[in-house]
C-alpha atoms as a PDB file:
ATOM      1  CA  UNK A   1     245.075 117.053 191.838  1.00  0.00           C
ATOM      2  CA  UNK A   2     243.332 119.527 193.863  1.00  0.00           C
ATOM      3  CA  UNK A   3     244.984 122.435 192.338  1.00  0.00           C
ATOM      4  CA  UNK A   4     243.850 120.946 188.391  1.00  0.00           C
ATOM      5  CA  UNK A   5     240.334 120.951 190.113  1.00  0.00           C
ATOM      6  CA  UNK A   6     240.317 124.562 190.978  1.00  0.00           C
ATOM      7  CA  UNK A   7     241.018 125.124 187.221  1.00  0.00           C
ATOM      8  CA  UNK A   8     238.546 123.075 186.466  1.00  0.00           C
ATOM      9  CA  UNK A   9     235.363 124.673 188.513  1.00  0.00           C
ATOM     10  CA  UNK A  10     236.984 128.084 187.437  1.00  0.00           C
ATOM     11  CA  UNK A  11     236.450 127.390 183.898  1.00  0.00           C
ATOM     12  CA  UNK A  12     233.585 125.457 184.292  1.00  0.00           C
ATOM     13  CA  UNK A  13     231.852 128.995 185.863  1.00  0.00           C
ATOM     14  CA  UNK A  14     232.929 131.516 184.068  1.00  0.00           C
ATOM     15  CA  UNK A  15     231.060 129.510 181.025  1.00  0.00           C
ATOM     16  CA  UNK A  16     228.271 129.503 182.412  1.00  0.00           C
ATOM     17  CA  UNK A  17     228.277 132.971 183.326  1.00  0.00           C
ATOM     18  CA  UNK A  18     228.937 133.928 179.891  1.00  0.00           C
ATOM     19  CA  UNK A  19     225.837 131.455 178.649  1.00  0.00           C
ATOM     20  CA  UNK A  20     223.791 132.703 181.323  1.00  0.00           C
ATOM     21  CA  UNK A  21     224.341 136.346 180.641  1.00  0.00           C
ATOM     22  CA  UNK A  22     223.457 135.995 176.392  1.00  0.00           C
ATOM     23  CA  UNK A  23     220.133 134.731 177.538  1.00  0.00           C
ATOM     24  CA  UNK A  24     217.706 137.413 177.850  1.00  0.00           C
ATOM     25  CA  UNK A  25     214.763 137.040 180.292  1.00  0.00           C
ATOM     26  CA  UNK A  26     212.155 138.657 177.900  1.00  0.00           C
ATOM     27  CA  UNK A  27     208.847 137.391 177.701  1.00  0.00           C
ATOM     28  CA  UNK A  28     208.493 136.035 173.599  1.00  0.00           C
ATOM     29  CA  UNK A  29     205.532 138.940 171.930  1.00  0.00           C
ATOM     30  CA  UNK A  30     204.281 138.481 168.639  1.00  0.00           C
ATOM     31  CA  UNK A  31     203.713 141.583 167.656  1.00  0.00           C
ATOM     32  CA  UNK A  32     201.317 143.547 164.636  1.00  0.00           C
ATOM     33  CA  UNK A  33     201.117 146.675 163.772  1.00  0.00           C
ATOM     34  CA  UNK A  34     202.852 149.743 164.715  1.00  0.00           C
ATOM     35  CA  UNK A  35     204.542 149.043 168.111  1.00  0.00           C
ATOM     36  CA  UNK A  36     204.165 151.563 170.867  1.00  0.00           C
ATOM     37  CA  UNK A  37     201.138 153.494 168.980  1.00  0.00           C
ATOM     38  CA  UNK A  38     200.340 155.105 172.270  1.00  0.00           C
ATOM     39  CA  UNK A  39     203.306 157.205 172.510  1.00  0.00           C
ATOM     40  CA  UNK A  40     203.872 158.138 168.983  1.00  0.00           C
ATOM     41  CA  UNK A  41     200.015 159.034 168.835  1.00  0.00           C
ATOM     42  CA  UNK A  42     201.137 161.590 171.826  1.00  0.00           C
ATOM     43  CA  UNK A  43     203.103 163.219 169.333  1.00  0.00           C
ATOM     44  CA  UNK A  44     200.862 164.239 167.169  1.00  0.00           C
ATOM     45  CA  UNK A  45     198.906 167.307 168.193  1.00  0.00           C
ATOM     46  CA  UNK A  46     194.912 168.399 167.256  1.00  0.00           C
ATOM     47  CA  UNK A  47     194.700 171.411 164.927  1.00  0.00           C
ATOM     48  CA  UNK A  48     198.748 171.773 164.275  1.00  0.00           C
ATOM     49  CA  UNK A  49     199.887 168.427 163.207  1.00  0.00           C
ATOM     50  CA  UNK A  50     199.282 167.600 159.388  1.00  0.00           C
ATOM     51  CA  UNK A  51     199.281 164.154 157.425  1.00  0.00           C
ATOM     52  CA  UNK A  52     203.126 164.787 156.683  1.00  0.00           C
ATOM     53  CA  UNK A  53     203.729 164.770 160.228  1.00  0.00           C
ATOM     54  CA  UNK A  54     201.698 161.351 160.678  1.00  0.00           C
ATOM     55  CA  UNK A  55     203.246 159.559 158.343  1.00  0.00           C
ATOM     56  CA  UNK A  56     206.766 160.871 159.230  1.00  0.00           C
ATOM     57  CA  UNK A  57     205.840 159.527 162.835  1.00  0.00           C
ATOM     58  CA  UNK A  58     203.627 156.669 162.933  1.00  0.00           C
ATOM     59  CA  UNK A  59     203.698 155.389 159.141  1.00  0.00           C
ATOM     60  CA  UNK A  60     201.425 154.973 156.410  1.00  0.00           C
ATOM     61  CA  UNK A  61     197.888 153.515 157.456  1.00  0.00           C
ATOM     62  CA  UNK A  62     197.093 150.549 157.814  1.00  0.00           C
ATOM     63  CA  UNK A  63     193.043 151.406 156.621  1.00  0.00           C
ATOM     64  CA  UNK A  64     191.496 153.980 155.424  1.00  0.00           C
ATOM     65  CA  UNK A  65     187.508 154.770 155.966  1.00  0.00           C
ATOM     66  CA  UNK A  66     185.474 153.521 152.734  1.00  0.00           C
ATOM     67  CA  UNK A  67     183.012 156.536 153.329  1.00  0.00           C
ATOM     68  CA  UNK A  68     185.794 159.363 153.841  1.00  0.00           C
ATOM     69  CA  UNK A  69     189.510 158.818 152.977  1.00  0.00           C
ATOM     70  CA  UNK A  70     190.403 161.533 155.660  1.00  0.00           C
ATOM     71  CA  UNK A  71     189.784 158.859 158.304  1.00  0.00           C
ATOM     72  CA  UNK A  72     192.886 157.569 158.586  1.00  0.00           C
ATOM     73  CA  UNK A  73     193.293 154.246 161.095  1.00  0.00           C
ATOM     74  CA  UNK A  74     195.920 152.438 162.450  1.00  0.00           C
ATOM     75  CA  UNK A  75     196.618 148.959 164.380  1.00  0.00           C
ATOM     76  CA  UNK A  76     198.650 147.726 167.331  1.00  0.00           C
ATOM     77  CA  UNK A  77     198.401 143.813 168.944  1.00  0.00           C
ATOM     78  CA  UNK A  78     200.926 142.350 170.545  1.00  0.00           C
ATOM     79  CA  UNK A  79     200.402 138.627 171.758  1.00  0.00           C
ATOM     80  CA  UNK A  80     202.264 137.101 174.407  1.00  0.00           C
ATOM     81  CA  UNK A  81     202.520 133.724 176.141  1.00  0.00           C
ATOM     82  CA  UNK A  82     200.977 132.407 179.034  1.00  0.00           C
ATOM     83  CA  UNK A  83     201.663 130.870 182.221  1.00  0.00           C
ATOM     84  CA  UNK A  84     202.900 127.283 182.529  1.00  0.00           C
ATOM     85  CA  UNK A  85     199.478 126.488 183.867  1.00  0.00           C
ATOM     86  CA  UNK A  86     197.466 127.732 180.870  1.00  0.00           C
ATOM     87  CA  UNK A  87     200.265 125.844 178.261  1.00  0.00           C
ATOM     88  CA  UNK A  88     201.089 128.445 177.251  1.00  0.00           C
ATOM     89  CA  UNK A  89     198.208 129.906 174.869  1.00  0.00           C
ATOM     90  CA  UNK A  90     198.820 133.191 173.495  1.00  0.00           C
ATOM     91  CA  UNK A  91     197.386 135.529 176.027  1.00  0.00           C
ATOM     92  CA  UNK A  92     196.175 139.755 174.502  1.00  0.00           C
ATOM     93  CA  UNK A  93     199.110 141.880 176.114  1.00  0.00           C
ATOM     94  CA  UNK A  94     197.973 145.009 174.527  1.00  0.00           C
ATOM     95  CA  UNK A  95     195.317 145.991 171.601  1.00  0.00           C
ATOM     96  CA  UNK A  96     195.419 149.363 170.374  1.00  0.00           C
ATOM     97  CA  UNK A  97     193.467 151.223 167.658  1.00  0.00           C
ATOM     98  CA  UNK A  98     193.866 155.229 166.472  1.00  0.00           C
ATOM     99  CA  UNK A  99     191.165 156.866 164.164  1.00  0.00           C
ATOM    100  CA  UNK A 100     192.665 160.250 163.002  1.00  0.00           C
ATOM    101  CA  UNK A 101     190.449 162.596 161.057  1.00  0.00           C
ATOM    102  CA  UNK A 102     191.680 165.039 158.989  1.00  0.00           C
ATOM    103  CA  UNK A 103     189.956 167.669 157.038  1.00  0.00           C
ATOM    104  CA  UNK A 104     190.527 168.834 153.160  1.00  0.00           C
ATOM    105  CA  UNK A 105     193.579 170.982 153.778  1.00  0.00           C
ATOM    106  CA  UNK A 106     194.865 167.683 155.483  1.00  0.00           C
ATOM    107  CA  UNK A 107     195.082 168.995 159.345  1.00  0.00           C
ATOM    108  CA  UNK A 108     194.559 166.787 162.361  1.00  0.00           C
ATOM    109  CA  UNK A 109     190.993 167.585 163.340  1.00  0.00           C
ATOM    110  CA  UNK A 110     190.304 164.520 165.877  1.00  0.00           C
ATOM    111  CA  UNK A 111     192.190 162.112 167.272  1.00  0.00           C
ATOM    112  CA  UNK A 112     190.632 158.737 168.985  1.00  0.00           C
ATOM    113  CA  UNK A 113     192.838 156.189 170.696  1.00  0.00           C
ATOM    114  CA  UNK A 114     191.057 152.926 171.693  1.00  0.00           C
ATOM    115  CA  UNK A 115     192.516 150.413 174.055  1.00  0.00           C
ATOM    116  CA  UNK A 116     191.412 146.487 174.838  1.00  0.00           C
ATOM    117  CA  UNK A 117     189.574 148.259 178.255  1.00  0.00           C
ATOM    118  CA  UNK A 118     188.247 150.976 176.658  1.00  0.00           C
ATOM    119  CA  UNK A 119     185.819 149.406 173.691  1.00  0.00           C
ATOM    120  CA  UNK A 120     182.946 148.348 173.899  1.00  0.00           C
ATOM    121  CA  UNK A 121     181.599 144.866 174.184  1.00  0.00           C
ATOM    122  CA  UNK A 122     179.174 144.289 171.382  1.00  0.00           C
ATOM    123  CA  UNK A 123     176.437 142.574 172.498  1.00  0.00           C
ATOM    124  CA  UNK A 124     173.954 140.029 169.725  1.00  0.00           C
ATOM    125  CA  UNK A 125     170.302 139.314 169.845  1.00  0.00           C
ATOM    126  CA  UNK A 126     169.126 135.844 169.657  1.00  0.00           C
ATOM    127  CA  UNK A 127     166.401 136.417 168.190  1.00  0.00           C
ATOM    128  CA  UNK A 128     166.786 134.774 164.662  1.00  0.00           C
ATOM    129  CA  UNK A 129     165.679 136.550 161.444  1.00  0.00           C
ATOM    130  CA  UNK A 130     162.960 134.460 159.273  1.00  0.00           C
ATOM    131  CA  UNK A 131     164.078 133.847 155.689  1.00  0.00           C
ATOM    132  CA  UNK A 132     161.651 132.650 152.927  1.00  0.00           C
ATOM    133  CA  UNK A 133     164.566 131.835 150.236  1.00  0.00           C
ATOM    134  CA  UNK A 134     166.023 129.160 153.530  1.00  0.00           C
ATOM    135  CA  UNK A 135     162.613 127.820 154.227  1.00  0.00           C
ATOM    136  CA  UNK A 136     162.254 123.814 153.751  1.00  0.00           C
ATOM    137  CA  UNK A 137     160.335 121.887 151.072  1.00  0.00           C
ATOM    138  CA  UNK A 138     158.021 119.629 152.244  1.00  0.00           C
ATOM    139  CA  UNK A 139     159.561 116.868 151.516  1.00  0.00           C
ATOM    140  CA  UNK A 140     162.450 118.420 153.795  1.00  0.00           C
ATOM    141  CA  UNK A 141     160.036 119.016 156.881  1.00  0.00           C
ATOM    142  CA  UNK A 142     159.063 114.937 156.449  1.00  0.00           C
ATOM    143  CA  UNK A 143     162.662 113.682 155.914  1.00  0.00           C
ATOM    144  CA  UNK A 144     163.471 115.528 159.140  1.00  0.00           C
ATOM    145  CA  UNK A 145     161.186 114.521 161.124  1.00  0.00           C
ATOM    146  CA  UNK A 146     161.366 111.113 160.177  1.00  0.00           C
ATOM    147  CA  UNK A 147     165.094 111.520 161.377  1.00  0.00           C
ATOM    148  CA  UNK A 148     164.082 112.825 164.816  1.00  0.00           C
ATOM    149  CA  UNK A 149     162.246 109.763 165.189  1.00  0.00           C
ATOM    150  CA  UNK A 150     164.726 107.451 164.117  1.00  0.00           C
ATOM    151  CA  UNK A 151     167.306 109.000 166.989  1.00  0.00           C
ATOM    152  CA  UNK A 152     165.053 109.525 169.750  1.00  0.00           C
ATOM    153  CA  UNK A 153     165.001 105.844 171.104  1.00  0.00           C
END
């Protein structure tokens, strides 16, 4: 009995070894863009490097400038999940941005890599614009105000 037991617990680990070791500890990513824009934008060098050579390493763009079609720009977000304590809501694990500029003969002029610490936080005024095509009727204004009335007791 003892010695069908042995078999048993032998068995019984090396399965779980085996299911154990095809799971992967990764964290789950969603991912956008061109992954790992960072290094491949290392790559590419100011004043030698051509359009060829970007789209041979990073890919076609993913927008071009309206004003100038030289301004070529490309996207990386990846999205991960959070701790057990947030349930899990997608956390920002990286967002990237490049803006290369080219000139006519197509050569890399300028190169601008932005990451989620290095842009800047755009900041709105309160102050609201007056519009004369939005402005109430009369009959608006008293309709309103006959409704603040009604809700204030």
């Amino acid at each position: 009995m003892f010695f069908h037991l042995k078999y048993y617990l032998l068995i019984f680990l090396s399965t779980t070894i085996f299911i154990l070791n095809a799971c992967k500890l990764q964290e789950p990513t969603k991912s956008h863009g061109i992954l790992y824009l960072e290094n491949r934008s290392k790559k590419l060098t100011l004043n030698k490097s051509n359009i060829n050579d970007a789209i041979e390493i990073i890919g076609e763009p993913h927008t071009k400038s309206i004003d100038n079609k030289n301004e070529w720009i490309y996207i990386e977000r990846v999205l991960t999940k959070g701790k057990f304590i947030k349930l899990g809501q997608n956390i920002l694990k990286t967002n990237n941005v490049l803006i290369l500029n080219f000139d006519k003969f197509g050569i890399l002029k300028k190169k601008t890599f932005l990451d989620k610490n290095s842009k800047n936080n755009i900041k709105f005024t309160s102050i609201e614009t007056k519009n004369s095509l939005s402005q109430k009727s009369s009959v608006e204004k008293f309709l309103e105000s006959l409704r603040k009335k009604m809700y204030q007791k």
